[in-house]
Protein backbone atom coordinates (compact mmCIF):
# COMPACT_ATOMS: atom_id res chain seq x y z
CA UNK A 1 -3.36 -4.15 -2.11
CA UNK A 2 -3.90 -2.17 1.21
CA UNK A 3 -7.04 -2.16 3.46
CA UNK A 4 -8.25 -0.41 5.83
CA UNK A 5 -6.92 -0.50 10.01
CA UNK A 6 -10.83 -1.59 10.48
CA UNK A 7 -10.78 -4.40 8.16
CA UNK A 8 -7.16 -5.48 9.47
CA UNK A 9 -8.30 -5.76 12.68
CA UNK A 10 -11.77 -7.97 10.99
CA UNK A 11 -8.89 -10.46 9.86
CA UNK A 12 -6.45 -10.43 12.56
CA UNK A 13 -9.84 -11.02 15.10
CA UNK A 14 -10.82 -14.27 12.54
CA UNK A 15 -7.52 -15.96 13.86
CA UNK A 16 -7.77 -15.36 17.43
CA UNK A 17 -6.16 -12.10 17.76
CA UNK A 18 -7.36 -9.62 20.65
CA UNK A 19 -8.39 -6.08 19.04
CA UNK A 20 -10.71 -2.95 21.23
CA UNK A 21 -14.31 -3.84 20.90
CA UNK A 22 -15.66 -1.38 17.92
CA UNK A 23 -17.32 -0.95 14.74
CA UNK A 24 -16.93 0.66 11.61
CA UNK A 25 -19.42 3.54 10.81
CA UNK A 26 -20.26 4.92 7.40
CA UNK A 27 -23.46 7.69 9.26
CA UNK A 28 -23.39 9.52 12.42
CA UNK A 29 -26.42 7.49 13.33
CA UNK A 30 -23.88 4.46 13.27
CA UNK A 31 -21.30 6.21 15.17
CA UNK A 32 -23.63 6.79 18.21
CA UNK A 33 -24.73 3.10 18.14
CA UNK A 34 -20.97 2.12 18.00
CA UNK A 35 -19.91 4.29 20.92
CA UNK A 36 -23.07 3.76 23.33
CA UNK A 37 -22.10 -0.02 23.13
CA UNK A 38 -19.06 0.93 23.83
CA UNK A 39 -19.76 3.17 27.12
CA UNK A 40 -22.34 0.64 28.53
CA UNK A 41 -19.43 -2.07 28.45
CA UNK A 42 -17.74 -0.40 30.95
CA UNK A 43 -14.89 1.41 28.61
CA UNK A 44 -14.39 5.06 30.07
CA UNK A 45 -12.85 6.33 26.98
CA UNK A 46 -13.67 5.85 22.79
CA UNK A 47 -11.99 7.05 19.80
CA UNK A 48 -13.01 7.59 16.53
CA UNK A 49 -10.46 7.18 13.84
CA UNK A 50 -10.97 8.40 10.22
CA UNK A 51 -10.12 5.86 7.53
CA UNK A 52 -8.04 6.39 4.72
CA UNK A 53 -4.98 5.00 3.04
CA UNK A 54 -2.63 7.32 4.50
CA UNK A 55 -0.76 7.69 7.74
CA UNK A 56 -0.30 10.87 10.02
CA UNK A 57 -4.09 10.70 10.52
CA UNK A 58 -3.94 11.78 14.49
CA UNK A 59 -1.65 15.31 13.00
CA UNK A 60 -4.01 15.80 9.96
CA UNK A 61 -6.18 18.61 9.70
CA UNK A 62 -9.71 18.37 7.80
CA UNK A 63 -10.08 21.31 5.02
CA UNK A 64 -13.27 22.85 7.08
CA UNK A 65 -10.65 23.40 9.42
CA UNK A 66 -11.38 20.77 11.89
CA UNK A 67 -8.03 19.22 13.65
CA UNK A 68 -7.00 15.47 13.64
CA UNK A 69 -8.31 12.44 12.08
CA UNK A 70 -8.35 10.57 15.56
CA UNK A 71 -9.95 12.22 18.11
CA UNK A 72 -10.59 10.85 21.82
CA UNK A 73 -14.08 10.71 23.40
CA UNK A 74 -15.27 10.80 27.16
CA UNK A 75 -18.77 10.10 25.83
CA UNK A 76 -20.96 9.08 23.15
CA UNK A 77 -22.29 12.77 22.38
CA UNK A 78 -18.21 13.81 21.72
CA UNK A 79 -18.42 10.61 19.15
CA UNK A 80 -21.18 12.37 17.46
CA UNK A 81 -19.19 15.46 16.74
CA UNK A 82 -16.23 13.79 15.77
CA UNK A 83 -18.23 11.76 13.56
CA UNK A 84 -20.19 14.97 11.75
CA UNK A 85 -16.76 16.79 11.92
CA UNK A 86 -15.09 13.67 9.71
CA UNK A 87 -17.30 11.46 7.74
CA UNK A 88 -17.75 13.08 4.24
CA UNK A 89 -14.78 15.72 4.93
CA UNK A 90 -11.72 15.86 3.27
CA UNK A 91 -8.88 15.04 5.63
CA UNK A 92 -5.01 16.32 4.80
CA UNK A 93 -2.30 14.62 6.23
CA UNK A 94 1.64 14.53 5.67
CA UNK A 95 1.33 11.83 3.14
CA UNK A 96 -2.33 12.72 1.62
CA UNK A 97 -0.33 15.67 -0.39
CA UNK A 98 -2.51 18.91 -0.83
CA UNK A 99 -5.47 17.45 -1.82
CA UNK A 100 -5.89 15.09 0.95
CA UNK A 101 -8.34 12.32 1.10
CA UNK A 102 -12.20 11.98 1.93
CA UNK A 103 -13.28 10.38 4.94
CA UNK A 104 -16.06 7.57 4.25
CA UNK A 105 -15.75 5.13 7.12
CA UNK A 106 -15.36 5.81 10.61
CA UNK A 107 -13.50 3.40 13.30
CA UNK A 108 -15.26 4.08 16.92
CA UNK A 109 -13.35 1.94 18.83
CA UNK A 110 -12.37 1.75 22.97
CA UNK A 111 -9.72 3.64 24.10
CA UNK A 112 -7.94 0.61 25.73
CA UNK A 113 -6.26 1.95 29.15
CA UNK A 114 -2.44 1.15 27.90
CA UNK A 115 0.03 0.18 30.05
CA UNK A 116 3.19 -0.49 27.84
CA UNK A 117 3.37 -0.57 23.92
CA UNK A 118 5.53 -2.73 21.74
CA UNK A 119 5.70 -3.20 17.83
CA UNK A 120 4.85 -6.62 16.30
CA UNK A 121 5.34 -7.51 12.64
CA UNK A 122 5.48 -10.29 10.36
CA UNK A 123 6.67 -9.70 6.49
CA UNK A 124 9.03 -11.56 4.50
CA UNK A 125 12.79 -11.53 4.57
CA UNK A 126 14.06 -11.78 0.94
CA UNK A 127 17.70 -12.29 1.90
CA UNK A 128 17.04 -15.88 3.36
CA UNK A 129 13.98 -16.27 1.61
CA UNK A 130 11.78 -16.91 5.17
CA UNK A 131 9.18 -15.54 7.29
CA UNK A 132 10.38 -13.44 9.84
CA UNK A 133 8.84 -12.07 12.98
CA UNK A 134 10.13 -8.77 14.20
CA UNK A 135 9.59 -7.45 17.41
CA UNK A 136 10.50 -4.22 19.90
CA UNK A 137 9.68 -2.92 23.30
CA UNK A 138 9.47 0.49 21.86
CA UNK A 139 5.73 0.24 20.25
CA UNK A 140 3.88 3.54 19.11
CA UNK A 141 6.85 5.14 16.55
CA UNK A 142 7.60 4.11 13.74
CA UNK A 143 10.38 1.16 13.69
CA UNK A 144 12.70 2.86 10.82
CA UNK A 145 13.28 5.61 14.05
CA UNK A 146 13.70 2.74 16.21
CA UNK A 147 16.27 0.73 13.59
CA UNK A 148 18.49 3.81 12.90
CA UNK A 149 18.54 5.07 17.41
CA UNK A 150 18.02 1.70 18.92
CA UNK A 151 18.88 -1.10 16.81
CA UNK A 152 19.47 -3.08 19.63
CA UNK A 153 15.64 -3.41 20.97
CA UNK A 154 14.98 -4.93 17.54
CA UNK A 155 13.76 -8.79 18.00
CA UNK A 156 14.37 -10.98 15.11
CA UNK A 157 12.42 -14.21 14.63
CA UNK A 158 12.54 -16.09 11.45
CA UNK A 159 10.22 -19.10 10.80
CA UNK A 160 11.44 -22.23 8.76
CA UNK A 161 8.21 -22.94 5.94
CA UNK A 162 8.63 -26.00 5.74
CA UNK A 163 8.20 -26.11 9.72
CA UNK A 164 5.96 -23.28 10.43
CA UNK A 165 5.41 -21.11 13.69
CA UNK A 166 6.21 -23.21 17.33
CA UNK A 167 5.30 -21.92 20.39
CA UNK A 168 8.93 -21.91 20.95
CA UNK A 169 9.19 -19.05 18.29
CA UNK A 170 6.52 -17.37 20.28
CA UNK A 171 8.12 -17.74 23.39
CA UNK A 172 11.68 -15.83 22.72
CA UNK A 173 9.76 -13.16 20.84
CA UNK A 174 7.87 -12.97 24.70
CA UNK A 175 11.17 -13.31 26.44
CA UNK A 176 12.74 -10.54 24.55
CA UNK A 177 9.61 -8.41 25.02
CA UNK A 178 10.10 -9.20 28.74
CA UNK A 179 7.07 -10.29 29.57
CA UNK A 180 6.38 -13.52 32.07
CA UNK A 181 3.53 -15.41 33.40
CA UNK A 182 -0.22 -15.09 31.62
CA UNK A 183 1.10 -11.82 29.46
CA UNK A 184 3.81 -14.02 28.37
CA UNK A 185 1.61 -16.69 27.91
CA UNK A 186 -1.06 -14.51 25.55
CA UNK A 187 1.88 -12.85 23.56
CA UNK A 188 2.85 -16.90 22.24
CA UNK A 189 -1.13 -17.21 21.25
CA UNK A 190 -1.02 -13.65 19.66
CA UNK A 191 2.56 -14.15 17.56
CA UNK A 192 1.16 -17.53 16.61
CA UNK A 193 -2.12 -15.91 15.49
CA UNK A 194 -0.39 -12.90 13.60
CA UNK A 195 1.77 -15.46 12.06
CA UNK A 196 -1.26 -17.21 11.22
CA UNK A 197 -3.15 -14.02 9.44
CA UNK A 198 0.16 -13.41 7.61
CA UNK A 199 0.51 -17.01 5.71
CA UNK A 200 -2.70 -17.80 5.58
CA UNK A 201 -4.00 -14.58 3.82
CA UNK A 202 -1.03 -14.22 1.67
CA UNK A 203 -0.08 -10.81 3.24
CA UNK A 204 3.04 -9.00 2.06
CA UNK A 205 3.04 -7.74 5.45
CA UNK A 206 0.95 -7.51 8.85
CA UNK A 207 2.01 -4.63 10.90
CA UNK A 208 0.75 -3.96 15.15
CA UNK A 209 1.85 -0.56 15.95
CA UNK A 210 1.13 -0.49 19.22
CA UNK A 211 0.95 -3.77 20.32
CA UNK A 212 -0.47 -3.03 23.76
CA UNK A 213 -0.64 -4.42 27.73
CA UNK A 214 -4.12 -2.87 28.56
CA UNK A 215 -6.13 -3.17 31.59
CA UNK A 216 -9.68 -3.67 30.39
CA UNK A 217 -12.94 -3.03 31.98
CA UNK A 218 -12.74 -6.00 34.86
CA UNK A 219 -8.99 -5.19 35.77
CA UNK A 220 -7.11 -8.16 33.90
CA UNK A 221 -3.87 -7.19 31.86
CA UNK A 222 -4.51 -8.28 28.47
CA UNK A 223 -2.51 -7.81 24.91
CA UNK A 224 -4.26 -6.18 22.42
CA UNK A 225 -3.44 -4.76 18.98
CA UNK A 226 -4.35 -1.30 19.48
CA UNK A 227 -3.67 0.06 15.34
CA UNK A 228 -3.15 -2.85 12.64
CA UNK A 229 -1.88 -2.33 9.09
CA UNK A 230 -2.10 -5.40 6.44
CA UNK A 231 -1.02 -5.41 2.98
CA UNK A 232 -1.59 -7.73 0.43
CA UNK A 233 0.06 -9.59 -2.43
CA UNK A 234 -1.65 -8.60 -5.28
CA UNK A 235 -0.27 -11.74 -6.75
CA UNK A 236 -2.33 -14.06 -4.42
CA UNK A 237 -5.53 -12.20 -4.40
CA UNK A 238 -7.41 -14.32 -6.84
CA UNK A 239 -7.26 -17.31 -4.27
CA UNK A 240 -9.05 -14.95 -1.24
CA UNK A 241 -12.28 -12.93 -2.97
CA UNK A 242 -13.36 -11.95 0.59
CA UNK A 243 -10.22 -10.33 0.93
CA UNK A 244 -10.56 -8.81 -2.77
CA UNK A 245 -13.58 -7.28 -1.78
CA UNK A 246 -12.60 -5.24 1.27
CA UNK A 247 -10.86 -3.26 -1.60
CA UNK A 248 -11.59 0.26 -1.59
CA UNK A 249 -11.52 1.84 -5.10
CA UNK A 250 -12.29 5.41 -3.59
CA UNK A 251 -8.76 5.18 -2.16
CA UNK A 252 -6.94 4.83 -5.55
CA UNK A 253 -6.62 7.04 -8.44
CA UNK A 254 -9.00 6.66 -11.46
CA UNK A 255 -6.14 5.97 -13.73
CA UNK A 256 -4.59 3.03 -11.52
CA UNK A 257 -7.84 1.28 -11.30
CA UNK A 258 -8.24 1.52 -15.08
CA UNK A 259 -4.61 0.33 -15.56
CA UNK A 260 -5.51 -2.77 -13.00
CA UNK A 261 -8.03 -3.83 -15.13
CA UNK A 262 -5.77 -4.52 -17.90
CA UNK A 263 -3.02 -5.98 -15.42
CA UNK A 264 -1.00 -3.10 -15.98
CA UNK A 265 1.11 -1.87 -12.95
CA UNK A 266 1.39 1.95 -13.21
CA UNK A 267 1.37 4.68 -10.82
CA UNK A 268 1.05 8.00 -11.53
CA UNK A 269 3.71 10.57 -10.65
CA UNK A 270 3.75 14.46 -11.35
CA UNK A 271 6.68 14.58 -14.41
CA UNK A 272 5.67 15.47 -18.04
CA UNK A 273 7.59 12.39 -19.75
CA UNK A 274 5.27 9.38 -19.66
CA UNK A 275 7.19 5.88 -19.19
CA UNK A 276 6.13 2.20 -20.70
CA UNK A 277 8.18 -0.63 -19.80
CA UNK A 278 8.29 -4.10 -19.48
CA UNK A 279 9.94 -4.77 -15.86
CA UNK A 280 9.41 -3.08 -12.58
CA UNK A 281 13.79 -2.78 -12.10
CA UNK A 282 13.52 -1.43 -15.93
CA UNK A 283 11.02 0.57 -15.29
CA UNK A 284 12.79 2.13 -11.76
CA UNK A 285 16.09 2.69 -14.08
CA UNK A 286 14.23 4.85 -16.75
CA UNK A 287 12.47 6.78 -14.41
CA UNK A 288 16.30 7.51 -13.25
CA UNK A 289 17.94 8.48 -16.44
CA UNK A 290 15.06 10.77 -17.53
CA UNK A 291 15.66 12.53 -14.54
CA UNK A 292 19.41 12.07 -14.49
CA UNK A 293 19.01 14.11 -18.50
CA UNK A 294 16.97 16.91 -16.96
CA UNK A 295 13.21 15.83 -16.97
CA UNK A 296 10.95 14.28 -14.15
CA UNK A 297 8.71 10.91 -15.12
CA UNK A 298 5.09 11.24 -15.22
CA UNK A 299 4.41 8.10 -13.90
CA UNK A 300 5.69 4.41 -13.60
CA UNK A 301 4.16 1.71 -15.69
CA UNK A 302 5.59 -1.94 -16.16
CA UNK A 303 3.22 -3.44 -18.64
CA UNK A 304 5.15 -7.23 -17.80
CA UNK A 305 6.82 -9.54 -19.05
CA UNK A 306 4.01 -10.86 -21.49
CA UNK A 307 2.25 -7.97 -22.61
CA UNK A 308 -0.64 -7.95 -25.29
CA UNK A 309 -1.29 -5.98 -28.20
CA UNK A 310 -4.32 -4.68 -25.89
CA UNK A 311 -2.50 -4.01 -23.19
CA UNK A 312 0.11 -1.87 -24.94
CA UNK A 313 -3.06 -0.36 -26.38
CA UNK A 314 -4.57 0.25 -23.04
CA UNK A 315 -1.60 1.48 -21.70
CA UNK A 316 -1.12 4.31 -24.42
CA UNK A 317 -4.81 5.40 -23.61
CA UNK A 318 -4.22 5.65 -19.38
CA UNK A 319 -0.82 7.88 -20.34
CA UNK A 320 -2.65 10.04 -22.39
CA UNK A 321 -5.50 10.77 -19.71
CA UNK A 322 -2.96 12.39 -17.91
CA UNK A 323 -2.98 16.05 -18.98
CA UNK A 324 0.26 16.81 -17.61
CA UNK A 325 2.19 14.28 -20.40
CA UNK A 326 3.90 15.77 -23.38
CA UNK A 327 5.85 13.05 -24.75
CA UNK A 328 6.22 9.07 -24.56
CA UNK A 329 9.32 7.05 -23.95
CA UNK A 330 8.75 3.10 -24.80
CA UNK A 331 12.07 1.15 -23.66
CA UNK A 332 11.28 -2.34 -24.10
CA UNK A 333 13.98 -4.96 -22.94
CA UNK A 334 12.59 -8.56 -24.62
CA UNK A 335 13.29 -11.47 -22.61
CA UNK A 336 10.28 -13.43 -22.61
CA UNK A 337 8.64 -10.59 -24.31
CA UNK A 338 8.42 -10.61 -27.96
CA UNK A 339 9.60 -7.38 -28.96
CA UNK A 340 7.56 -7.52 -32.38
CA UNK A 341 4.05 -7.84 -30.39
CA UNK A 342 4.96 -4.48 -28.48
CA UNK A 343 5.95 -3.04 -31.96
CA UNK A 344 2.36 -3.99 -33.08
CA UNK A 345 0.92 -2.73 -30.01
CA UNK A 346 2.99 0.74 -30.25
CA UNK A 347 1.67 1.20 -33.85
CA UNK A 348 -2.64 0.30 -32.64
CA UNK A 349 -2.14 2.64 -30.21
CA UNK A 350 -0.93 5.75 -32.04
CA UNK A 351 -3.48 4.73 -34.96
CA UNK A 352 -6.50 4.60 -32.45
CA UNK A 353 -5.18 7.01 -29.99
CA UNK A 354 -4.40 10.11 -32.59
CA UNK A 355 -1.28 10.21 -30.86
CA UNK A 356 0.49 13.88 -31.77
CA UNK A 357 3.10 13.87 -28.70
CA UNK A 358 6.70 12.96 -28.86
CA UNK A 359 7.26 9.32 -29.04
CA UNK A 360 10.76 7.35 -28.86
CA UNK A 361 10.95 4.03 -28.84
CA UNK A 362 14.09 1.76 -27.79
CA UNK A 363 13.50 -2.19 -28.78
CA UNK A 364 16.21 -4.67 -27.36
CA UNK A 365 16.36 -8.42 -27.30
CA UNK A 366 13.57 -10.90 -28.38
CA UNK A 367 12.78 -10.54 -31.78
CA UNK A 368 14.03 -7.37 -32.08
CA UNK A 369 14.86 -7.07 -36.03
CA UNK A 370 11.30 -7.56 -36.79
CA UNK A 371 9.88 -5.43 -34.36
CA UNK A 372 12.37 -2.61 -35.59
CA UNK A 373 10.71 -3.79 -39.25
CA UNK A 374 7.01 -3.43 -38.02
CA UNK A 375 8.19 0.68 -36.63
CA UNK A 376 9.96 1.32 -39.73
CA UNK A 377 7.37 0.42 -42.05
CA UNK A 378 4.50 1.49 -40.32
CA UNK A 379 4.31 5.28 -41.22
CA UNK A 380 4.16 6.53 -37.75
CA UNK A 381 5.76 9.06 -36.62
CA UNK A 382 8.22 7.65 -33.87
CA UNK A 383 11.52 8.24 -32.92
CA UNK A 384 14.05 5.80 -32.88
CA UNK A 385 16.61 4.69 -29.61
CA UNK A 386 19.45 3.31 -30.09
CA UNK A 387 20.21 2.94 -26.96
CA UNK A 388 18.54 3.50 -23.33
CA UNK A 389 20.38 6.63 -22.86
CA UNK A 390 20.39 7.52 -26.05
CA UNK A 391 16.57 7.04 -26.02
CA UNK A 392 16.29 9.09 -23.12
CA UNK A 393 18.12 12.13 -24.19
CA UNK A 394 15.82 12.41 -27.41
CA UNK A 395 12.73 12.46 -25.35
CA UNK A 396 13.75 15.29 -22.77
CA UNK A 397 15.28 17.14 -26.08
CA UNK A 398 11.70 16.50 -27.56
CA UNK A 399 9.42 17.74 -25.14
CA UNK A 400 11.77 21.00 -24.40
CA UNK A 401 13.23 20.05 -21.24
């Protein structure tokens, strides 16, 4: 699950972390409050910073024609416009596609006077199967530039779990950052405390991009994460409901939310041959081979490795709400699945569904001969695969592609 940069910076500020003094604003009212605050505290400059769940927000361009999604402020009468110019727009970046995204919630933050930037990030490395902290002098792009042209100002910290975060982890991530004396000194308390956010909120990943050196109001030097980004594993959310709250259904498609109801991981894509498999790597590979046979995948959907006769059910139904669909593939790989239930499940569907579209199946594994029996005798119209790429091929030949 992703949140919003405002409600990053909420959790990274619960464990100590330094973020601009701001607010988030859903009214124009709101964003005048936010940004008088922020004048009469001394701040000479604000920004207001639309919030969606996409990035290239500063390069975006609202559809009434109004340019960028983070505009700068000298005072609290330019927050106003921005605000009236964003909230309730729709706002079209590089990775919003056409349609772009509406604008609900405002950040009016200070525009922290900056100094230097660096990038800060903790995430998981699957390889040794430990934290690791990564770290770079050159803050403010994004890090796959800074991996492929200057690999070399790439910090690497991992953290032993069983041990946890030490000051002396924090202290080689400040050495490498080359800071010294009370910056050097704040950057161990803000690793620690990012580290902190990471484990404790069961965060895929917490990403500070910039990580800043900013000279605030009474002259000090101080670090500050500037722009945050947090996502979550969806796995852990059921142990933090005041993280599961600050999800924002507005930000996903209708037919994802309906799929997460059921526990159903799918994601709609913009191909006509509609994919349900149990397995996320299963799923990836027959996206592949309907493409590699001349067709493009409507969407992904891994229904698990457990999957009820309702959720195969379900599943049918979200596929079909997509207009675009003209034919079903079903490759079903049964480990721990029982490849008999998903039979069952295939056949409810197409009974409650009316299903008149192409539909191959491929059963392998678990159960298999009576799950084959249940197809057979069921008097629905389904194609049979014998074979992943065999299963394939009929589909694209059965939609016409």
């Amino acid at each position: 699950m992703n949140i919003h940069e405002y409600q990053a910076k909420q959790l990274l500020a619960q464990y100590g972390v330094a973020v601009p003094a701001g607010a988030a604003c859903k009214t124009v009212a709101e964003a005048k409050d936010a940004a008088e605050k922020i004048f009469a505290a001394g701040h000479k400059l604000a920004v207001v910073k639309s919030q969606i769940h996409a990035g290239g927000r500063g390069k975006g361009t609202f559809k009434h024609g109004f340019q960028g999604g983070v505009k700068l402020a000298k005072t609290a009468a330019d927050c106003v416009t921005s605000a009236e110019n964003m909230l309730g727009k729709t706002l079209v970046t590089k990775q919003t596609g056409a349609e772009g995204r509406v604008v609900g919630t405002i950040l009016v933050a200070a525009a922290e006077d900056i100094k230097k930037e660096f990038y800060l990030a903790v995430l998981l490395d699957r390889a040794v199967s430990k934290p690791l902290i990564m770290a770079s002098t050159e803050g403010g792009v994004d890090i796959e530039e800074v991996a492929e042209k200057h690999p070399e100002k790439i910090v690497k910290e991992h953290i032993d779990p069983l041990i946890g975060f030490k000051d002396f982890n924090g202290w080689k991530i400040a050495s490498a950052l080359g800071l010294s004396g009370d910056l050097a000194k704040q950057a161990v308390k803000l690793v620690g405390a990012v580290y902190k956010t990471w484990w404790e909120c069961d965060a895929a990943m917490v990403e500070i991009n910039p990580l800043c050196i900013c000279v605030g109001p009474d002259g000090k030097e101080k670090l500050i994460a500037v722009d945050a980004k947090i996502g979550l594993d969806d796995n852990a959310l059921y142990r933090h409901p005041d993280i599961q709250a600050m999800r924002d259904l507005a930000e996903e498609a209708p037919l994802e939310i309906e799929a997460s109801k059921y526990a159903l991981n799918y994601i709609k894509l913009d191909g006509s041959i509609a994919c349900l498999v149990n397995g996320a790597g299963l799923a990836m590979a027959t996206m592949d081979i309907v493409q590699h046979f001349g067709a493009m995948p409507a969407n992904f959907l891994d229904v698990g490795g457990g999957a009820s006769k309702e959720q195969v059910t379900a599943a049918f139904k979200i596929i079909l709400s997509d207009p675009n669909v003209k034919g079903i593939l079903v490759n079903i790989f049964g480990g721990i699945m029982d490849c008999n239930v998903i039979a069952t499940g295939i056949v409810a569907a197409v009974k409650e569904t009316g299903l008149k579209l192409p539909l191959v199946v491929r059963l392998e594994g678990n159960n298999v001969v009576a799950g084959k029996k249940t197809l057979a005798e069921s008097g629905v119209a389904i194609i049979n695969g014998d074979t992943m790429s065999d299963a394939a091929q009929k589909i694209v030949k059965a939609v016409g592609k």
